[in-house]
N, C-alpha and C. Protein backbone atom coordinates (compact mmCIF):
# COMPACT_ATOMS: atom_id res chain seq x y z
N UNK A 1 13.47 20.99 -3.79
CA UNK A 1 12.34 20.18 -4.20
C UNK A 1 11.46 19.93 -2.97
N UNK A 2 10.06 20.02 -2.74
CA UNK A 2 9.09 19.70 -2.18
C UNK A 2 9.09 18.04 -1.70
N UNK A 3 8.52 17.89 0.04
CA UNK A 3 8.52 16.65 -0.03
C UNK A 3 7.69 15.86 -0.78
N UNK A 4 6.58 16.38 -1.26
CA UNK A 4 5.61 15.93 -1.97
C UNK A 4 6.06 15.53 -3.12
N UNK A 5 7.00 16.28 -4.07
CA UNK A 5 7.59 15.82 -4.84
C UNK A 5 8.56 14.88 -5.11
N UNK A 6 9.34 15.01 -3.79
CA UNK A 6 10.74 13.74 -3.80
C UNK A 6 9.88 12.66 -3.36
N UNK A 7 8.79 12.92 -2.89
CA UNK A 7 8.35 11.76 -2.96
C UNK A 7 7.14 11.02 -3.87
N UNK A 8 6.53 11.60 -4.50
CA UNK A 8 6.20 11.50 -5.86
C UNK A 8 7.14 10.49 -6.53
N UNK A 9 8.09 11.31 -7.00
CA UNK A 9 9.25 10.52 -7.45
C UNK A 9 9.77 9.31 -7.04
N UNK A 10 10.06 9.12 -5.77
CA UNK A 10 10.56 7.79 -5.39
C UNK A 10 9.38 7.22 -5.29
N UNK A 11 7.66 7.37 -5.28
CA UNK A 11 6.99 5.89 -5.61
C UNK A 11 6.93 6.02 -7.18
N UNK A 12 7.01 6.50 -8.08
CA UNK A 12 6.72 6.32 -9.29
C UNK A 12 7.89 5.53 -9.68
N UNK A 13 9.06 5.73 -9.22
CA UNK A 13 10.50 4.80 -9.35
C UNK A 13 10.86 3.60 -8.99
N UNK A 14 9.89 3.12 -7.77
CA UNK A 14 9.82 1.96 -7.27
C UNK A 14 10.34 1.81 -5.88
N UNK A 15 11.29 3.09 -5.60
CA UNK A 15 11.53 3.46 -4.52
C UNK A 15 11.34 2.72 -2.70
N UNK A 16 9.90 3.14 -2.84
CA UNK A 16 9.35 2.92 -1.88
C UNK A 16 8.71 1.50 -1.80
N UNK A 17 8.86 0.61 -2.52
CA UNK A 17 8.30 -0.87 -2.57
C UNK A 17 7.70 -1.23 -3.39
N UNK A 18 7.11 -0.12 -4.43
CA UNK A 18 5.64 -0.46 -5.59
C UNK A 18 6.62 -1.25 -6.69
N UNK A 19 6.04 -2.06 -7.21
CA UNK A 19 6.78 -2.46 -8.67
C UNK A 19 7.01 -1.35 -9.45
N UNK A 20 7.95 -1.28 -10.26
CA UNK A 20 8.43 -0.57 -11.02
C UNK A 20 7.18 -0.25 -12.04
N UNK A 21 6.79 1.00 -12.29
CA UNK A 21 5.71 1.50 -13.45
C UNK A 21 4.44 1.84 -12.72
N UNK A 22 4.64 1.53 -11.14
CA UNK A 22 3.24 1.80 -10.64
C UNK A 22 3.55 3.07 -10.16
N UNK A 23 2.49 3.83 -9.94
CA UNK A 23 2.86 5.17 -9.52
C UNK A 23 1.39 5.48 -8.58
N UNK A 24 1.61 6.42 -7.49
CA UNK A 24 0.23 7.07 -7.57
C UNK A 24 -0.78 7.15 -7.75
N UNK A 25 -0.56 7.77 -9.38
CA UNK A 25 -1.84 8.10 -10.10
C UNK A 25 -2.67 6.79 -10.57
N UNK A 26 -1.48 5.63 -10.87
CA UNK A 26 -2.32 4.51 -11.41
C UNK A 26 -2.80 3.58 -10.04
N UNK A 27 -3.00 3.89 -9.03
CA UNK A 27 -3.64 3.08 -7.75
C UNK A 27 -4.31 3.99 -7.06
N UNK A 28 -5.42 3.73 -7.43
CA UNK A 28 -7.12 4.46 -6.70
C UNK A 28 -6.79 4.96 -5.43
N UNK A 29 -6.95 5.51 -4.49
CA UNK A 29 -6.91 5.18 -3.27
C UNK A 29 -5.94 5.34 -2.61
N UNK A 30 -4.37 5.58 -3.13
CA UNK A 30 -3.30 5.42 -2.46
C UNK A 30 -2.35 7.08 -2.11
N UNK A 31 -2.01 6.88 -0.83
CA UNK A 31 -1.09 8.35 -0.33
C UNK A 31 -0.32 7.76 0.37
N UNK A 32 0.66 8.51 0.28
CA UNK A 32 2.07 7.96 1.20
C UNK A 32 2.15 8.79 2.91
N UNK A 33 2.26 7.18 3.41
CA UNK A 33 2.29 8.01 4.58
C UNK A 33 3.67 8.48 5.19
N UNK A 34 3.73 9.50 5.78
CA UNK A 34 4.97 10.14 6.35
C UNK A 34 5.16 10.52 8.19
N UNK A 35 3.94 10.24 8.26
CA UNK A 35 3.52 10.97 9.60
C UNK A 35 4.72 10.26 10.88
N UNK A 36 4.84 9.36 10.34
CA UNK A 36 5.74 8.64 11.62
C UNK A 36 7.32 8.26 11.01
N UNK A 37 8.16 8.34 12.11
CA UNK A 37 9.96 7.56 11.48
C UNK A 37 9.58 5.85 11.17
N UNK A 38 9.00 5.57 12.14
CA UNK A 38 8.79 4.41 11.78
C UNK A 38 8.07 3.37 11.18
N UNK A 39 7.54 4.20 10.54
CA UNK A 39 6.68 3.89 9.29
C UNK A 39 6.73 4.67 7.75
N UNK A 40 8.27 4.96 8.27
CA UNK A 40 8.54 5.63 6.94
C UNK A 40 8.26 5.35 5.48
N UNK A 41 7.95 5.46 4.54
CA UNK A 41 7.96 4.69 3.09
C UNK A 41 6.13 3.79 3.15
N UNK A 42 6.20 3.77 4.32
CA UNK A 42 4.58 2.98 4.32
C UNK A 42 3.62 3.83 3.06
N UNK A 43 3.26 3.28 2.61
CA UNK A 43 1.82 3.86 2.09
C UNK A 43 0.46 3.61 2.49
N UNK A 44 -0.39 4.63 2.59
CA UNK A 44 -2.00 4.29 2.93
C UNK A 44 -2.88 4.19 1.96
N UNK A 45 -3.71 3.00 2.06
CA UNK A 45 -4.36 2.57 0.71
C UNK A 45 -6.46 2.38 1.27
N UNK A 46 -6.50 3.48 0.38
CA UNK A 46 -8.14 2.92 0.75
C UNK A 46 -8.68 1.87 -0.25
N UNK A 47 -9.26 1.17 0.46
CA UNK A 47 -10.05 -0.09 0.10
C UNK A 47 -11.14 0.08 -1.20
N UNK A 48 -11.00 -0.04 -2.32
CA UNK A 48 -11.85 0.21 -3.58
C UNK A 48 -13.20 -1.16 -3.78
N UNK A 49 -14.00 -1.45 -4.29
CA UNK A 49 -14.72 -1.85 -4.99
C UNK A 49 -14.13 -3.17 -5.38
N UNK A 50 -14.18 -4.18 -4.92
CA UNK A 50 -13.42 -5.82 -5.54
C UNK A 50 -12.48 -5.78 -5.05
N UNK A 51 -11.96 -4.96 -4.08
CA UNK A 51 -10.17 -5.33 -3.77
C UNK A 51 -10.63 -6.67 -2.75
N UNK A 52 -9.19 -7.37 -2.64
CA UNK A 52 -9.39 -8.20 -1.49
C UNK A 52 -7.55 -8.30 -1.31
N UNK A 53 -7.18 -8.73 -0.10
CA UNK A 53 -6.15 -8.70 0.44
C UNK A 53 -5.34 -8.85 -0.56
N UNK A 54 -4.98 -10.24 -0.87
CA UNK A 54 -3.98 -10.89 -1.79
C UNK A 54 -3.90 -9.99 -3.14
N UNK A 55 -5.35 -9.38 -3.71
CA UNK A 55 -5.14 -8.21 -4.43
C UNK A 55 -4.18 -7.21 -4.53
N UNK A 56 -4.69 -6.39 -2.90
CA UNK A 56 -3.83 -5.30 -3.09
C UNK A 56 -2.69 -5.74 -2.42
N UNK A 57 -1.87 -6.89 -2.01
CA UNK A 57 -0.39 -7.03 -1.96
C UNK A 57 -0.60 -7.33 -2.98
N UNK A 58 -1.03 -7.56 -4.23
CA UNK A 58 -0.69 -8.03 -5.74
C UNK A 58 0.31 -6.75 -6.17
N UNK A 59 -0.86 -5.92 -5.70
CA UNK A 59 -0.95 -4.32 -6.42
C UNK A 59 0.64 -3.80 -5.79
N UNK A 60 0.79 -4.07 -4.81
CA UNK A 60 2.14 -3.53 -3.85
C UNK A 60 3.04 -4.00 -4.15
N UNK A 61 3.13 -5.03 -4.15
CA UNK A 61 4.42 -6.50 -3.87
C UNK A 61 4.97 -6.95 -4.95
N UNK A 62 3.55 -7.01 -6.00
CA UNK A 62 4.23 -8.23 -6.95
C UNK A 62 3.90 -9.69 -6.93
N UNK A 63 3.14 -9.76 -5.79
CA UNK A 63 3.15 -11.39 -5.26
C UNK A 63 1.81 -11.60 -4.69
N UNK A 64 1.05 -12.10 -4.43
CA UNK A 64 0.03 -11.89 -3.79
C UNK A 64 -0.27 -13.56 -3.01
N UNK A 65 0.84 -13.64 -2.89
CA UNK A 65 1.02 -15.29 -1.62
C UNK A 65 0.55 -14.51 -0.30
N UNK A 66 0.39 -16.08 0.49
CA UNK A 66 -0.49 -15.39 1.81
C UNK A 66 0.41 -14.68 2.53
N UNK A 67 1.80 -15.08 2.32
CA UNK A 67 3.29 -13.86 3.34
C UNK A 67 2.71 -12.77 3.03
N UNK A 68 2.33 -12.72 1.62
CA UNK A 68 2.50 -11.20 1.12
C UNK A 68 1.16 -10.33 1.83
N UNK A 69 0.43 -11.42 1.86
CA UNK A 69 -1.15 -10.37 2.29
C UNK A 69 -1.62 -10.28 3.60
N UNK A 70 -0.95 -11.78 4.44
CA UNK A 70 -1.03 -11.38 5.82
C UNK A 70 0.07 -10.23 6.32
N UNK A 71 1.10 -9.79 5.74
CA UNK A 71 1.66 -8.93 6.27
C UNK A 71 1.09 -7.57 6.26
N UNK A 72 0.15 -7.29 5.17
CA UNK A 72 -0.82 -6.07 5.35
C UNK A 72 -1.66 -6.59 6.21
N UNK A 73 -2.06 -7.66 6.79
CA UNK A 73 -3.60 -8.10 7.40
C UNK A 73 -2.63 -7.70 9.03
N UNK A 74 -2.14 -8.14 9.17
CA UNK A 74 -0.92 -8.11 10.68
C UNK A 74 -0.80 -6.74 10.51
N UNK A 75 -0.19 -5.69 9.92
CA UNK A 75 -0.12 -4.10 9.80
C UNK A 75 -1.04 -3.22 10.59
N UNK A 76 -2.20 -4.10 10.05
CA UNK A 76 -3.49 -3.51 10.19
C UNK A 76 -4.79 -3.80 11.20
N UNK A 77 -3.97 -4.93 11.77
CA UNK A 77 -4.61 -5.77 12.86
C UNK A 77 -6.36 -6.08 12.65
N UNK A 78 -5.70 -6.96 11.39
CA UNK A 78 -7.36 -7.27 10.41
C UNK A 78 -6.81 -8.77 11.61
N UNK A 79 -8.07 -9.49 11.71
CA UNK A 79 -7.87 -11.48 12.20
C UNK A 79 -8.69 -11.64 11.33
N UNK A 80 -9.61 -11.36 10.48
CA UNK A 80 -9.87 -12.14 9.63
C UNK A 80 -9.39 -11.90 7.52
N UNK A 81 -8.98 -12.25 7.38
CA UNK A 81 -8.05 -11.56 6.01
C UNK A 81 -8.81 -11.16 4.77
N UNK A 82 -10.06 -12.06 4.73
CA UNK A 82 -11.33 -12.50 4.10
C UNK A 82 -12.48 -11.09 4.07
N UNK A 83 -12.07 -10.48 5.43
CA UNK A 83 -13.18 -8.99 5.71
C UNK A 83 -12.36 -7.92 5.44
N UNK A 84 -12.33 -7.23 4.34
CA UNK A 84 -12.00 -5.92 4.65
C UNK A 84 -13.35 -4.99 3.56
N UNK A 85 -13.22 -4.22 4.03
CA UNK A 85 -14.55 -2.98 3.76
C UNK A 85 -14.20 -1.90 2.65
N UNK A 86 -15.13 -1.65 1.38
CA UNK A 86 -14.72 -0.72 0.75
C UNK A 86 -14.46 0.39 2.03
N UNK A 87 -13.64 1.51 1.59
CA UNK A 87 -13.67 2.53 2.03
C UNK A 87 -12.76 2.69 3.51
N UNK A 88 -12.50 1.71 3.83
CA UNK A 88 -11.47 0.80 4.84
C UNK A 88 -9.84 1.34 4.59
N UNK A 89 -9.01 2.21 5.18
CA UNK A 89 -8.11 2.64 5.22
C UNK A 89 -6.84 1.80 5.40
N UNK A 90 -6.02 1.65 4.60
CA UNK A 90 -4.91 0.15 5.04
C UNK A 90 -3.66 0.74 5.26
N UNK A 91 -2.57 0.32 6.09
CA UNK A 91 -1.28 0.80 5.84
C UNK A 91 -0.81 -0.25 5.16
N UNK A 92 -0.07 0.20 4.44
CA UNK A 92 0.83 -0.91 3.61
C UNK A 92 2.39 -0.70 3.55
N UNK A 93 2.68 -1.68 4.80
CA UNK A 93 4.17 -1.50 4.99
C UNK A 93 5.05 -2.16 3.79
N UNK A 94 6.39 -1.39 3.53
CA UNK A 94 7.36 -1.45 2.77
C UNK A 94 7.64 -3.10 2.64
C-alpha cells in the first residue's frame, strides 16, 4: 500500500487526531504533513474564507476552547490569535 494511502486511511479513521467521520475530502484546505519525524501525524491546513482559530481547532479537536486554539496559534508562532489570513498555511499538531 502507498504512503498516500495508509495514510488516507488513518485520517479518515481518526487516526491521526481528526474526529472520527472527518476525512480529507470533507476539510477544504487540508494535507498531511510528513516531511519531518517530528512532526509526524501533523496536518497542514490552509486558511479558508471565515475560518478563525477556535474554528479550525473546532474542525481538528472537537473542542474549540482557547487550549485547543492557542496550541495551533503557539505551532505556528501566530501572537496574535485574532489575525490569521485567508490563504495562510497552518500546521496543526496532533
Amino acid at each position: 500500500m502507498a504512503i498516500t494511502e495508509l495514510l488516507s486511511s488513518a485520517l479518515a479513521t481518526g487516526i491521526l487526531g481528526l474526529p472520527m467521520g472527518l476525512s480529507q475530502a470533507n476539510l477544504p484546505g487540508t494535507e498531511i504533513a510528513v516531511d519531518s519525524p517530528a512532526r509526524k501525524g501533523w496536518v497542514m491546513y490552509t486558511v479558508q474564507p471565515g475560518d478563525t482559530l477556535s474554528g479550525i481547532a473546532l474542525k481538528f479537536y472537537g473542542d474549540a476552547s482557547r487550549d485547543s486554539y492557542m496550541k495551533i496559534a503557539r505551532a505556528n508562532n501566530i501572537a496574535n490569535p485574532d489575525l490569521i489570513k485567508v490563504g495562510q498555511k497552518l500546521q496543526i499538531p496532533r
